[in-house]
C-alpha atoms as a PDB file:
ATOM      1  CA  UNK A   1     -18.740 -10.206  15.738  1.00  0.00           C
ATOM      2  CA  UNK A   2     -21.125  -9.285  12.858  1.00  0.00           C
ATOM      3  CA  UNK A   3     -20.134  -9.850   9.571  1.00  0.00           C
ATOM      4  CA  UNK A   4     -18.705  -6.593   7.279  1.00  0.00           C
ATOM      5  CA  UNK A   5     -21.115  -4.824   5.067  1.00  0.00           C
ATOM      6  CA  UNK A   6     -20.226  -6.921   1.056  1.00  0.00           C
ATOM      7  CA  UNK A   7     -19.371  -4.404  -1.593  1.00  0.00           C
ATOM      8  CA  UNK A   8     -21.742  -4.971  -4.931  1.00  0.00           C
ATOM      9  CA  UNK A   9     -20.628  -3.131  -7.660  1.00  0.00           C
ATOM     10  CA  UNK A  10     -22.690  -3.400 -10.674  1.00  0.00           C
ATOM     11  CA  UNK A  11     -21.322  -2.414 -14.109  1.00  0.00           C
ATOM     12  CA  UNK A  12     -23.874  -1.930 -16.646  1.00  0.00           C
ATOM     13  CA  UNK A  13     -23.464   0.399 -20.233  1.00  0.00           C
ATOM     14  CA  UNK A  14     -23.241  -0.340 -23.573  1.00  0.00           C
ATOM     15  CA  UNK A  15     -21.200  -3.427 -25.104  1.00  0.00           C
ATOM     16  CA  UNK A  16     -17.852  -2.145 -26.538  1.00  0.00           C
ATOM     17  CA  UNK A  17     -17.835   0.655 -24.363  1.00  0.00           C
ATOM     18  CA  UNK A  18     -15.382  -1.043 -21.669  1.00  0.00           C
ATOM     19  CA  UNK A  19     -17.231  -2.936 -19.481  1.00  0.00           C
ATOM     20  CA  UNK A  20     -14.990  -6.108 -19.806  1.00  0.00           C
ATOM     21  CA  UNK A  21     -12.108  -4.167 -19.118  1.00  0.00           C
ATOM     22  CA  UNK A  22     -13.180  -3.163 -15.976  1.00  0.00           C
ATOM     23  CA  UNK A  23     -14.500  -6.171 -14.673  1.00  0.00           C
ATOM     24  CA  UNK A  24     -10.541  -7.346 -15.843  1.00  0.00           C
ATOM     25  CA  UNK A  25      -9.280  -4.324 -13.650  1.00  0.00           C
ATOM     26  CA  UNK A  26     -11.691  -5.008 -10.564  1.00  0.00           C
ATOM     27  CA  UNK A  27     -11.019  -8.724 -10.833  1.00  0.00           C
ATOM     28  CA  UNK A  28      -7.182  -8.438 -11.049  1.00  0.00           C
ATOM     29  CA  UNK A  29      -7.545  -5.892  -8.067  1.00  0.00           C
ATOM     30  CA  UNK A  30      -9.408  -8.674  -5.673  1.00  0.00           C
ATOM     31  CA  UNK A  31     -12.836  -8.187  -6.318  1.00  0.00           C
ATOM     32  CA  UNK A  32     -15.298 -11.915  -7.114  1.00  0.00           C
ATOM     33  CA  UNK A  33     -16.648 -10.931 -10.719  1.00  0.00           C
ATOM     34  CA  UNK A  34     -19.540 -12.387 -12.736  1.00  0.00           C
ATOM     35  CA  UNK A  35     -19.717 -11.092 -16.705  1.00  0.00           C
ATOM     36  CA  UNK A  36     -23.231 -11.565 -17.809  1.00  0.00           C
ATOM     37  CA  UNK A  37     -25.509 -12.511 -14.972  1.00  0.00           C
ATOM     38  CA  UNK A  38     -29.202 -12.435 -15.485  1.00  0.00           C
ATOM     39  CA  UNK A  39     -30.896 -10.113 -14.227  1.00  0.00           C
ATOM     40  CA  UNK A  40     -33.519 -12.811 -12.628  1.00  0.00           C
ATOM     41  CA  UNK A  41     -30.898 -14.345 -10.868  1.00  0.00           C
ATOM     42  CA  UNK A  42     -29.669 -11.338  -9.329  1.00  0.00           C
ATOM     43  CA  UNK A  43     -31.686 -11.934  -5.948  1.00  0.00           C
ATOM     44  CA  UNK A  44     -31.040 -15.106  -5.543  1.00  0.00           C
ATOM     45  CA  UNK A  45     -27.168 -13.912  -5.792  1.00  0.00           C
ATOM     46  CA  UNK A  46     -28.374 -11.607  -3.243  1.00  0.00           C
ATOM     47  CA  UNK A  47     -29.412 -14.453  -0.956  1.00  0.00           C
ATOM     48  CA  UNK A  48     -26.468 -15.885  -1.930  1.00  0.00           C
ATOM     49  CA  UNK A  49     -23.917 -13.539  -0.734  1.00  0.00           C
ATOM     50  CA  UNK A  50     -25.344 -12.454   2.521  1.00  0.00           C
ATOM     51  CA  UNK A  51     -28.114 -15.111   3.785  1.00  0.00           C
ATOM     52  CA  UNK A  52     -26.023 -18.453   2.934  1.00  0.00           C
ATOM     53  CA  UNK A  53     -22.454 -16.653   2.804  1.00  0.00           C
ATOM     54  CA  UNK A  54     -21.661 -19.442  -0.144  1.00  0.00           C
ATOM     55  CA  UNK A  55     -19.672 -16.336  -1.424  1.00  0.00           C
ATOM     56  CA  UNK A  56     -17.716 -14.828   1.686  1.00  0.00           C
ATOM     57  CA  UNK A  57     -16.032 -12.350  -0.650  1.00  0.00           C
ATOM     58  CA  UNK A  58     -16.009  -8.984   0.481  1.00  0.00           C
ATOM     59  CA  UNK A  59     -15.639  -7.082  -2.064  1.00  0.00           C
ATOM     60  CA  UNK A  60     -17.876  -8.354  -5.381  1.00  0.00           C
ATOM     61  CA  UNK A  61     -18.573  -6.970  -9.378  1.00  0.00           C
ATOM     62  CA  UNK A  62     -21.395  -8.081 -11.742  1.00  0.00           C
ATOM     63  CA  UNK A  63     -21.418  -7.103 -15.235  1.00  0.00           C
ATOM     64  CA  UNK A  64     -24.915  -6.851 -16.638  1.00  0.00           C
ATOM     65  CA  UNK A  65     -25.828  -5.819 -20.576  1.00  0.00           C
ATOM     66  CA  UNK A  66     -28.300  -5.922 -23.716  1.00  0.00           C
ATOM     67  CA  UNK A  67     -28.163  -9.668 -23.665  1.00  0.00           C
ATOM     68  CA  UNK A  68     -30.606  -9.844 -20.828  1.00  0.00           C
ATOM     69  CA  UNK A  69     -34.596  -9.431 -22.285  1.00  0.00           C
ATOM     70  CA  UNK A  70     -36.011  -6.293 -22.394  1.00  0.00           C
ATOM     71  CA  UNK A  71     -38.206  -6.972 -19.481  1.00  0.00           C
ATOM     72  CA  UNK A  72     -35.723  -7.908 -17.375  1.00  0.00           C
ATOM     73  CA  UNK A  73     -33.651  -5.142 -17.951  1.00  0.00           C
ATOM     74  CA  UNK A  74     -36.662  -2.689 -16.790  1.00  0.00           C
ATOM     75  CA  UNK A  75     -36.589  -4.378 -13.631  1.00  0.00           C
ATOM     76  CA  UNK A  76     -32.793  -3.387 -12.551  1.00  0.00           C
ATOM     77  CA  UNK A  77     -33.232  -0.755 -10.529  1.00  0.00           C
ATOM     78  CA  UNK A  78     -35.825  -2.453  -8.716  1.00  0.00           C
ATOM     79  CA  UNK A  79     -33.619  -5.398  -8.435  1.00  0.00           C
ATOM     80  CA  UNK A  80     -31.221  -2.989  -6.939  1.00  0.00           C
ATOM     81  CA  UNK A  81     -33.150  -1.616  -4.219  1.00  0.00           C
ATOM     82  CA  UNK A  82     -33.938  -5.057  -3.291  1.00  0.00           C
ATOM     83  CA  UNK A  83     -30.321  -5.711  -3.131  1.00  0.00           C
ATOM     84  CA  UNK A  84     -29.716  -2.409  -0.737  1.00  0.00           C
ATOM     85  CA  UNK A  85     -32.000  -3.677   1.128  1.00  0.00           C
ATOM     86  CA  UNK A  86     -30.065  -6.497   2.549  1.00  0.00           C
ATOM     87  CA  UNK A  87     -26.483  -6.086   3.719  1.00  0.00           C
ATOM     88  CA  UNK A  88     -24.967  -5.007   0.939  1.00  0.00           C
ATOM     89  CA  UNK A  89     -23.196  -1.563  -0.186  1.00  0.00           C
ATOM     90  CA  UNK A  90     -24.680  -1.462  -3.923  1.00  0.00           C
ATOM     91  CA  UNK A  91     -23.107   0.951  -6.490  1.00  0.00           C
ATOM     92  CA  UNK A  92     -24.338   1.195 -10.078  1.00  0.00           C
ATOM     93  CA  UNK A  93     -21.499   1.775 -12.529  1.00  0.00           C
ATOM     94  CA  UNK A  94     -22.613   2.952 -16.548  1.00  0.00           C
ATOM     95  CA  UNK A  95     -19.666   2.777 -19.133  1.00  0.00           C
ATOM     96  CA  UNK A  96     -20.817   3.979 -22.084  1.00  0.00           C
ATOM     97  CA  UNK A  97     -19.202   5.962 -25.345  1.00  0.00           C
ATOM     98  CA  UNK A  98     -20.246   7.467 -28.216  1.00  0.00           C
ATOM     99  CA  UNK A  99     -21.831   6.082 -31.493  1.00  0.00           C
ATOM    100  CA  UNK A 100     -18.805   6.626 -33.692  1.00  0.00           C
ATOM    101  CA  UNK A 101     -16.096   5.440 -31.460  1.00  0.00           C
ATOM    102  CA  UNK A 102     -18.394   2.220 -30.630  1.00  0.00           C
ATOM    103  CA  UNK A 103     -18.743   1.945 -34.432  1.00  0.00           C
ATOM    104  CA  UNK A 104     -15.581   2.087 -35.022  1.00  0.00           C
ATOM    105  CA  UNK A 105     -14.018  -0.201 -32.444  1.00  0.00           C
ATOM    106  CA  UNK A 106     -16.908  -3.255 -33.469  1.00  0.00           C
ATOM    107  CA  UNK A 107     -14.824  -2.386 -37.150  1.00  0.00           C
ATOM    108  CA  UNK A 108     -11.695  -2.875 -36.094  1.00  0.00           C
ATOM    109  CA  UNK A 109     -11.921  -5.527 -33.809  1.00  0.00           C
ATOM    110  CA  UNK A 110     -14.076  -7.029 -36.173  1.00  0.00           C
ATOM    111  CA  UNK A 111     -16.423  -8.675 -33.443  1.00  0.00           C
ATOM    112  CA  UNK A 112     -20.063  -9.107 -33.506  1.00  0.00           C
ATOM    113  CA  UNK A 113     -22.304  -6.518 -31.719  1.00  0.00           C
ATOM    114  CA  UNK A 114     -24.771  -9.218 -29.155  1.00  0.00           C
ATOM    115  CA  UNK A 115     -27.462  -7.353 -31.040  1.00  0.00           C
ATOM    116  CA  UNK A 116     -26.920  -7.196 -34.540  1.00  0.00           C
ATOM    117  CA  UNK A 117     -27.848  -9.966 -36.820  1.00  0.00           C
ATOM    118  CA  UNK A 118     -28.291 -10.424 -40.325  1.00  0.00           C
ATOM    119  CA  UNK A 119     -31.356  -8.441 -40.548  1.00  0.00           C
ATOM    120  CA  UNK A 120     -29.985  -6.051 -37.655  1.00  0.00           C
ATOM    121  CA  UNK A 121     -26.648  -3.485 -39.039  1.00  0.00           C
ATOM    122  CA  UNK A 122     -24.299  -2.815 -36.607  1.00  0.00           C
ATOM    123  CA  UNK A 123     -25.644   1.238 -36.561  1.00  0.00           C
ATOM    124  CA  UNK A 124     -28.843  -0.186 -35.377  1.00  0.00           C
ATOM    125  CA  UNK A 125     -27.770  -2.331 -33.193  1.00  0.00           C
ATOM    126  CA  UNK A 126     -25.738   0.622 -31.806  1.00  0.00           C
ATOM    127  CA  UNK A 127     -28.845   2.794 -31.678  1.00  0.00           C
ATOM    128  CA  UNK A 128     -31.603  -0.059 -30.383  1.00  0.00           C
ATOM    129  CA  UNK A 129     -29.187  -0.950 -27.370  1.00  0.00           C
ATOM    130  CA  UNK A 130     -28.557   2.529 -26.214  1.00  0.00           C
ATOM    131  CA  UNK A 131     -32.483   3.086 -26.443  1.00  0.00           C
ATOM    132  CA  UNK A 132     -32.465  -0.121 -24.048  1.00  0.00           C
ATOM    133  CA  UNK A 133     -29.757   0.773 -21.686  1.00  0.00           C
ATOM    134  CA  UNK A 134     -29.466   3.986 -21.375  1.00  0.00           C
ATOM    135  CA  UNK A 135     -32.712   4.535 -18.991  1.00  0.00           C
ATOM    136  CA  UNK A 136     -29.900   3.952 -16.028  1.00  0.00           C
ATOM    137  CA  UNK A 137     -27.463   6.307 -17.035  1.00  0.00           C
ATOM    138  CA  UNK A 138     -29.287   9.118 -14.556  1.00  0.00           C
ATOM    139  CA  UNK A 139     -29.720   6.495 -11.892  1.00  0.00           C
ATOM    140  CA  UNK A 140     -26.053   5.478 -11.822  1.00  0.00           C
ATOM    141  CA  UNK A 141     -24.080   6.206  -8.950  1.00  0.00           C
ATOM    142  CA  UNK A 142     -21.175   6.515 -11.647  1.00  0.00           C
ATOM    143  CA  UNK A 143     -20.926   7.072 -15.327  1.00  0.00           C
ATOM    144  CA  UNK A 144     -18.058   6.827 -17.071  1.00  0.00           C
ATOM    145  CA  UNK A 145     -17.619   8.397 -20.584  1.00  0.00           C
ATOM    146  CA  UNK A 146     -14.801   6.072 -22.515  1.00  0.00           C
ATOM    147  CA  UNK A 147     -14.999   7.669 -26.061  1.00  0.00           C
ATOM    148  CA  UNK A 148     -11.913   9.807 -25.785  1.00  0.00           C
ATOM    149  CA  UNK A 149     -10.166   6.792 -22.839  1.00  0.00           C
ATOM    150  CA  UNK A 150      -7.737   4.542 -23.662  1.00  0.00           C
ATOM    151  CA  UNK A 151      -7.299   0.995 -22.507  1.00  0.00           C
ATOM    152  CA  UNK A 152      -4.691   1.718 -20.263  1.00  0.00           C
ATOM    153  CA  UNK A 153      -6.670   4.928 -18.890  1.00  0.00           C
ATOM    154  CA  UNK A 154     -10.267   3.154 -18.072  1.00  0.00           C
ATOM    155  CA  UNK A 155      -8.037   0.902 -16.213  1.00  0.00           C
ATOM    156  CA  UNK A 156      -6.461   3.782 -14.068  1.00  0.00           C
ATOM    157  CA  UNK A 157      -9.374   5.404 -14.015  1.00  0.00           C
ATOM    158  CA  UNK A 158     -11.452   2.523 -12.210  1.00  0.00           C
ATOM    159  CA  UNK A 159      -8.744   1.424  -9.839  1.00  0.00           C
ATOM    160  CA  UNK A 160      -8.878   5.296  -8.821  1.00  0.00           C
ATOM    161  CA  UNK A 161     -12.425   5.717  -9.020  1.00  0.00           C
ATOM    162  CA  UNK A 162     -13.643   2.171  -7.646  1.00  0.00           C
ATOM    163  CA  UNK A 163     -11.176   0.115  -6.046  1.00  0.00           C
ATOM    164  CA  UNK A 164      -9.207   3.062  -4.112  1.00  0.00           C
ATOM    165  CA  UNK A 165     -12.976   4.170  -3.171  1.00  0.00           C
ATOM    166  CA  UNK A 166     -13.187   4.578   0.756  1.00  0.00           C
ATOM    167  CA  UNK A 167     -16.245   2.770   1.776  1.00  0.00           C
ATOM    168  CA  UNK A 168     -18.957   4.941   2.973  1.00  0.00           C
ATOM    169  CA  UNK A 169     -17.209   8.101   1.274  1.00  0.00           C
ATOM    170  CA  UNK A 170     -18.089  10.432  -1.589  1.00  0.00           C
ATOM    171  CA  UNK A 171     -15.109  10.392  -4.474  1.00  0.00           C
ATOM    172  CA  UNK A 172     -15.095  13.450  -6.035  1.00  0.00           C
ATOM    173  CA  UNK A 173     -13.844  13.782  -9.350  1.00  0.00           C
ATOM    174  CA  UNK A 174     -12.370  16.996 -11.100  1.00  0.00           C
ATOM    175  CA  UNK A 175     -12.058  16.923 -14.546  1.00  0.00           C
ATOM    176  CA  UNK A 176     -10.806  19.236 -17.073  1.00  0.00           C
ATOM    177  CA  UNK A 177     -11.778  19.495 -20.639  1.00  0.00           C
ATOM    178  CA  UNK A 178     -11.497  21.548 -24.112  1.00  0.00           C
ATOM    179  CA  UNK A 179     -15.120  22.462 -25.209  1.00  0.00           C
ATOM    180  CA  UNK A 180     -13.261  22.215 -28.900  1.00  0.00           C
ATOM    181  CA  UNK A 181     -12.930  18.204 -27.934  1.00  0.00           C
ATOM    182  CA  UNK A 182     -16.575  18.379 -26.547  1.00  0.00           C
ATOM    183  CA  UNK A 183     -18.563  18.387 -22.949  1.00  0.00           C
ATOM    184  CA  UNK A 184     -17.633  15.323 -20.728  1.00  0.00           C
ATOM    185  CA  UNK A 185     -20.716  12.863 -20.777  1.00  0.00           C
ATOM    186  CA  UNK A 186     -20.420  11.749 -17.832  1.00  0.00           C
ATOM    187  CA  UNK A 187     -20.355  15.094 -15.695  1.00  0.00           C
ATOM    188  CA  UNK A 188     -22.505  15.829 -13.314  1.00  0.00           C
ATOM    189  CA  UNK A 189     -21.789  19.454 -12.800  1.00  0.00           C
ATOM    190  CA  UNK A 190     -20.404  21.268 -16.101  1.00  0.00           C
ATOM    191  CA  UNK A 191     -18.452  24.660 -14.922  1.00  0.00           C
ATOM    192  CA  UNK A 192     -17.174  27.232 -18.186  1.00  0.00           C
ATOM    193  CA  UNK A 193     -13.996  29.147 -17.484  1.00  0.00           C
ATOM    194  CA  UNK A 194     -14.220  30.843 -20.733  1.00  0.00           C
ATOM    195  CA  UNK A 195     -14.956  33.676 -19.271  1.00  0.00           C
ATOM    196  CA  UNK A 196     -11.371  33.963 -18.081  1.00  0.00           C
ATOM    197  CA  UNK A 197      -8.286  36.030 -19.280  1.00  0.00           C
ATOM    198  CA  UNK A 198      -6.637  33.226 -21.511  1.00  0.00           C
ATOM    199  CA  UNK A 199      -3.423  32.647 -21.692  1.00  0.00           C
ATOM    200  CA  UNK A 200      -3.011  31.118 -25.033  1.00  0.00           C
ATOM    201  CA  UNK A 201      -3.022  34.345 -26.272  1.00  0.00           C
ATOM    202  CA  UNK A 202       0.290  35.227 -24.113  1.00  0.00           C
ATOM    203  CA  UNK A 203       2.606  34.005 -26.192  1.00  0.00           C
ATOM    204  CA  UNK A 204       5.431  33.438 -23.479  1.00  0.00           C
ATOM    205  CA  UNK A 205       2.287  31.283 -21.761  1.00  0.00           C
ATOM    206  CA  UNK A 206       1.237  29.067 -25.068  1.00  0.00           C
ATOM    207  CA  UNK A 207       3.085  26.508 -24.415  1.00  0.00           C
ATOM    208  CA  UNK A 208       1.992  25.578 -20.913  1.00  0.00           C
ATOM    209  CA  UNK A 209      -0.646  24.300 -19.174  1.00  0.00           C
ATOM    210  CA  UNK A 210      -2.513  25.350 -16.105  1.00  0.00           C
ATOM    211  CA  UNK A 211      -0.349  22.707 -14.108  1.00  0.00           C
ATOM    212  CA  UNK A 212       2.930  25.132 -14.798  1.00  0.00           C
ATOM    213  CA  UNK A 213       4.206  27.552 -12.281  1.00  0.00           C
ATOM    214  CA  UNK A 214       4.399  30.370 -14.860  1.00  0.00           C
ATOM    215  CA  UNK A 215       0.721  30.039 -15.822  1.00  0.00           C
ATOM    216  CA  UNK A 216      -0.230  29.748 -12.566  1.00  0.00           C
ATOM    217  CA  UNK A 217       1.156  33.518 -11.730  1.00  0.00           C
ATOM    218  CA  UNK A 218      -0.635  34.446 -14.253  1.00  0.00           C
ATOM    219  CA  UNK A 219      -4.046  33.250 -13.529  1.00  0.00           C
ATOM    220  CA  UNK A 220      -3.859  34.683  -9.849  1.00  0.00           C
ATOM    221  CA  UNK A 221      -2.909  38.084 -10.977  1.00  0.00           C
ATOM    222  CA  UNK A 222      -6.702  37.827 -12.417  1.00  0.00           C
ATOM    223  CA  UNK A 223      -9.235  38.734 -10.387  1.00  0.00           C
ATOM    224  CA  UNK A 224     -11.881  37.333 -12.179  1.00  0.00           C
ATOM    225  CA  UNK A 225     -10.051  33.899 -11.934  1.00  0.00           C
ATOM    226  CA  UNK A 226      -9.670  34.283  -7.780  1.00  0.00           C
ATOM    227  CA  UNK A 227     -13.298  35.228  -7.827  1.00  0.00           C
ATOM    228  CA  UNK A 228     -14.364  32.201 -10.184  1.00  0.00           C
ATOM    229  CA  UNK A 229     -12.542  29.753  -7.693  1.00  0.00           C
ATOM    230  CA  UNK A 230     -13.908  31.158  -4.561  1.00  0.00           C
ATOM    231  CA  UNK A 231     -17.293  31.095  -5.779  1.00  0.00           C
ATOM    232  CA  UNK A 232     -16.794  27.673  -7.570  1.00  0.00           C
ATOM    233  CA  UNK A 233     -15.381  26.089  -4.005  1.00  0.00           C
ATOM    234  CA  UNK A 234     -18.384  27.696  -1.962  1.00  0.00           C
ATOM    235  CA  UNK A 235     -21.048  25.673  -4.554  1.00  0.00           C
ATOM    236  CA  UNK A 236     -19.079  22.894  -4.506  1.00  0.00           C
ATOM    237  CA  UNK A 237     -18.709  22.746  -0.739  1.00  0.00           C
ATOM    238  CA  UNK A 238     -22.260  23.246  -0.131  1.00  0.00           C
ATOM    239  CA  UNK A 239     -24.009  21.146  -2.214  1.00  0.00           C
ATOM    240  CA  UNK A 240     -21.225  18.022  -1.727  1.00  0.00           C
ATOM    241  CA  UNK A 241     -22.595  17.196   1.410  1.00  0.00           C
ATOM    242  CA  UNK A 242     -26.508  16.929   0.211  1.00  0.00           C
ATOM    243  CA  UNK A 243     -25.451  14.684  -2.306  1.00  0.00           C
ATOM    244  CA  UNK A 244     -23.637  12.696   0.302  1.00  0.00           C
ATOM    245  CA  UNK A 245     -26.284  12.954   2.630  1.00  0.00           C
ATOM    246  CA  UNK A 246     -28.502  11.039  -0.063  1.00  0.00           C
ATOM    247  CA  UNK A 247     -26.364   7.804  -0.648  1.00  0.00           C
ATOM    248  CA  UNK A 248     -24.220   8.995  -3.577  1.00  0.00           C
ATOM    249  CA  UNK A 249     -20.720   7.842  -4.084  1.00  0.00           C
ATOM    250  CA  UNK A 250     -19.460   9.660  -6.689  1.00  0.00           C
ATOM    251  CA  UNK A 251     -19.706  13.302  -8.309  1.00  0.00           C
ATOM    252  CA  UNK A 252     -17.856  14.508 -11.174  1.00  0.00           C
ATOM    253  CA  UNK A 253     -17.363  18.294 -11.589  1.00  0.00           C
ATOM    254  CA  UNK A 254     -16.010  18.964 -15.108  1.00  0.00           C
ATOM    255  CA  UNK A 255     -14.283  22.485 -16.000  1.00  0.00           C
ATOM    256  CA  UNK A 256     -13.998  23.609 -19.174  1.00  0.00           C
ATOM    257  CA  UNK A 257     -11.926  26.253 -21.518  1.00  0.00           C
ATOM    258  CA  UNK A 258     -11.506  26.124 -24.928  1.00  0.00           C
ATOM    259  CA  UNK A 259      -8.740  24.273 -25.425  1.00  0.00           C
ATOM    260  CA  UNK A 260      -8.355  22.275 -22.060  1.00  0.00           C
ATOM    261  CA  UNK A 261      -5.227  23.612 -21.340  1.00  0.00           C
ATOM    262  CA  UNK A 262      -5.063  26.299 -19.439  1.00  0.00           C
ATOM    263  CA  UNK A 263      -7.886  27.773 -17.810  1.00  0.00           C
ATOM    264  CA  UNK A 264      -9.613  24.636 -16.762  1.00  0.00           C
ATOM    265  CA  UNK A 265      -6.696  23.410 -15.827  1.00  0.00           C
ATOM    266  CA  UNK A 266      -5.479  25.666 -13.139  1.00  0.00           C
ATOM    267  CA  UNK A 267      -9.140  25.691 -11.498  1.00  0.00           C
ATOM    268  CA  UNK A 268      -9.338  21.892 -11.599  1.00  0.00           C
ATOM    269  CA  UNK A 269      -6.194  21.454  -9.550  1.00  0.00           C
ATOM    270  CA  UNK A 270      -6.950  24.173  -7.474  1.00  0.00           C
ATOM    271  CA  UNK A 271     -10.114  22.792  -6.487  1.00  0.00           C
ATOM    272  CA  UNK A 272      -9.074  19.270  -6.070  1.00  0.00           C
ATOM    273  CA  UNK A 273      -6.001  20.444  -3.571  1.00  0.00           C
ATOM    274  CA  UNK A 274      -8.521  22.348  -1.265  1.00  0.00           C
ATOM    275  CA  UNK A 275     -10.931  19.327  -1.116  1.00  0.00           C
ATOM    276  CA  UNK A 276      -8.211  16.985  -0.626  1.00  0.00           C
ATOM    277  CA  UNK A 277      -6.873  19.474   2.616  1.00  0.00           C
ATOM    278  CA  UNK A 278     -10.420  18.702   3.364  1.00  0.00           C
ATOM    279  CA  UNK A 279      -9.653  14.806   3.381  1.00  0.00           C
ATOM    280  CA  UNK A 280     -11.912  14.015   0.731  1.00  0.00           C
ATOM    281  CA  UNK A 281     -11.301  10.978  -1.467  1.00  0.00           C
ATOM    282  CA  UNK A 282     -10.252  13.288  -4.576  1.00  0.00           C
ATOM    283  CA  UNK A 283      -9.639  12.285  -8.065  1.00  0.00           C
ATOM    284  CA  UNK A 284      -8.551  14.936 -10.890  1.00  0.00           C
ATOM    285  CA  UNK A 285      -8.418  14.224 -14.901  1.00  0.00           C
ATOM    286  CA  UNK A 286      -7.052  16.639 -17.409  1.00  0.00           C
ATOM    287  CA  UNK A 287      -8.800  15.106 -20.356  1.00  0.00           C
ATOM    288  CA  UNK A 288      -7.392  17.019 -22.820  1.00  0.00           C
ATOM    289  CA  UNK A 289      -3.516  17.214 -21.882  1.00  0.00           C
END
């Protein structure tokens, strides 16, 4: 009987951003992790896994980040096609987040950035690694944005996203958002309900959220809201499979209102529940709720 296809899942980002905590999460969920591995050894790992089967785990995680040279780093997605081309399922995973929350969390936890140095302030070394890493945030087959996650929800958020993921099946990801709060980094499609009646300015509604029966009536009394879905679930129907078609694993479709609480709400669930009666692997976030 021939051997199952290995999982690689490689997490790359920025340090700080949560890349530790999800090799934590993948390991604690099964997975064979490696923080740190150089990127020159990565084909030997290759050979490794699937030509000497020293490692007969199925499921596997690397963490790779700034610490590697410059040179090397260049090389990973060339690494990674090398990788693909042996028996392996290879997803690339960014975590990232923004300056000031990455700032703010070296302050606090008062640990030292790899890159900073006496000559090298933490802003820099904020600034110089992005300029380093961020070359594979378009190339990942998912991004994850953890300025506005918590611990606890970058945990959730990779058991759903990673762990739960069906092998050989796109995860699609709804998310809803306040443009107030700011755009989801990590989108792939951005979608603006603003457009719509709002119901923060009902003041029975106010209180509410799209997830509540009472706003729920209110949206579907709107045409332009029953028009916005239909045309917003024809786009995302048609293009899904394309993206599929070429190897991706993930897409995140982020909806936004003003406040995140209404609007983008009730079209984020609406959409997820007709893709999931479509047995798609479906995962929705309401960011901002």
């Amino acid at each position: 009987m021939a051997k199952s296809k290995q999982r690689l899942i490689v997490i790359s980002g920025l340090s700080g951003a949560g890349k530790t905590v999800a090799l934590h999460t993948l390991e604690d969920s099964g997975f064979y992790c490696i923080d740190n591995l150089p990127i020159g050894l990565l084909n030997e790992f290759g050979h490794q896994l699937t030509d000497l089967e020293t490692i007969p785990a199925e499921e596997i995680a690397i963490g790779i980040d700034a610490r590697n040279p410059e040179h090397l780093i260049a090389r990973l997605p060339e690494s990674i096609e090398l990788l693909k081309q042996k028996n392996l399922s290879v997803e690339l995973v960014y975590i990232e987040a923004s300056n000031d929350i990455l700032t703010k969390r070296y302050s606090e936890t008062r640990r030292k950035h790899p890159l900073s140095s006496d000559a090298v302030s933490l802003t820099d070394a904020i600034k110089k690694e992005r300029g380093i890493m961020e070359r594979f945030s378009e190339s990942a087959d998912l991004r994850i944005d953890t300025s506005l996650l918590s611990m606890y929800g970058l945990r959730d958020l990779v058991r759903e996203q990673i762990v739960k993921h069906p092998t050989k099946a796109l995860s699609m990801q709804f998310v809803s958002f306040g443009y107030k709060h700011g755009v989801p980094h990590d989108a792939d499609f951005v979608f603006d309900t603003r457009c719509l009646p709002n119901p923060y300015w009902e003041k029975d509604l106010r209180l509410f959220t799209g997830k509540d029966r009472t706003v729920i009536e209110f949206l579907e009394t709107q045409d332009l809201a029953k028009d916005l879905y239909t045309q917003l679930k024809d786009f995302v129907s048609y293009w899904t499979p394309h993206f599929e078609a070429s190897n991706r694993s993930y897409l995140c479709f982020a909806i936004g209102c003003t406040g995140g609480q209404h609007r983008s709400v009730y079209l984020a669930e609406k959409l997820a529940d007709h893709f999931r009666q479509q047995n798609k692997h479906v995962i929705i976030n309401h960011r901002d709720i």
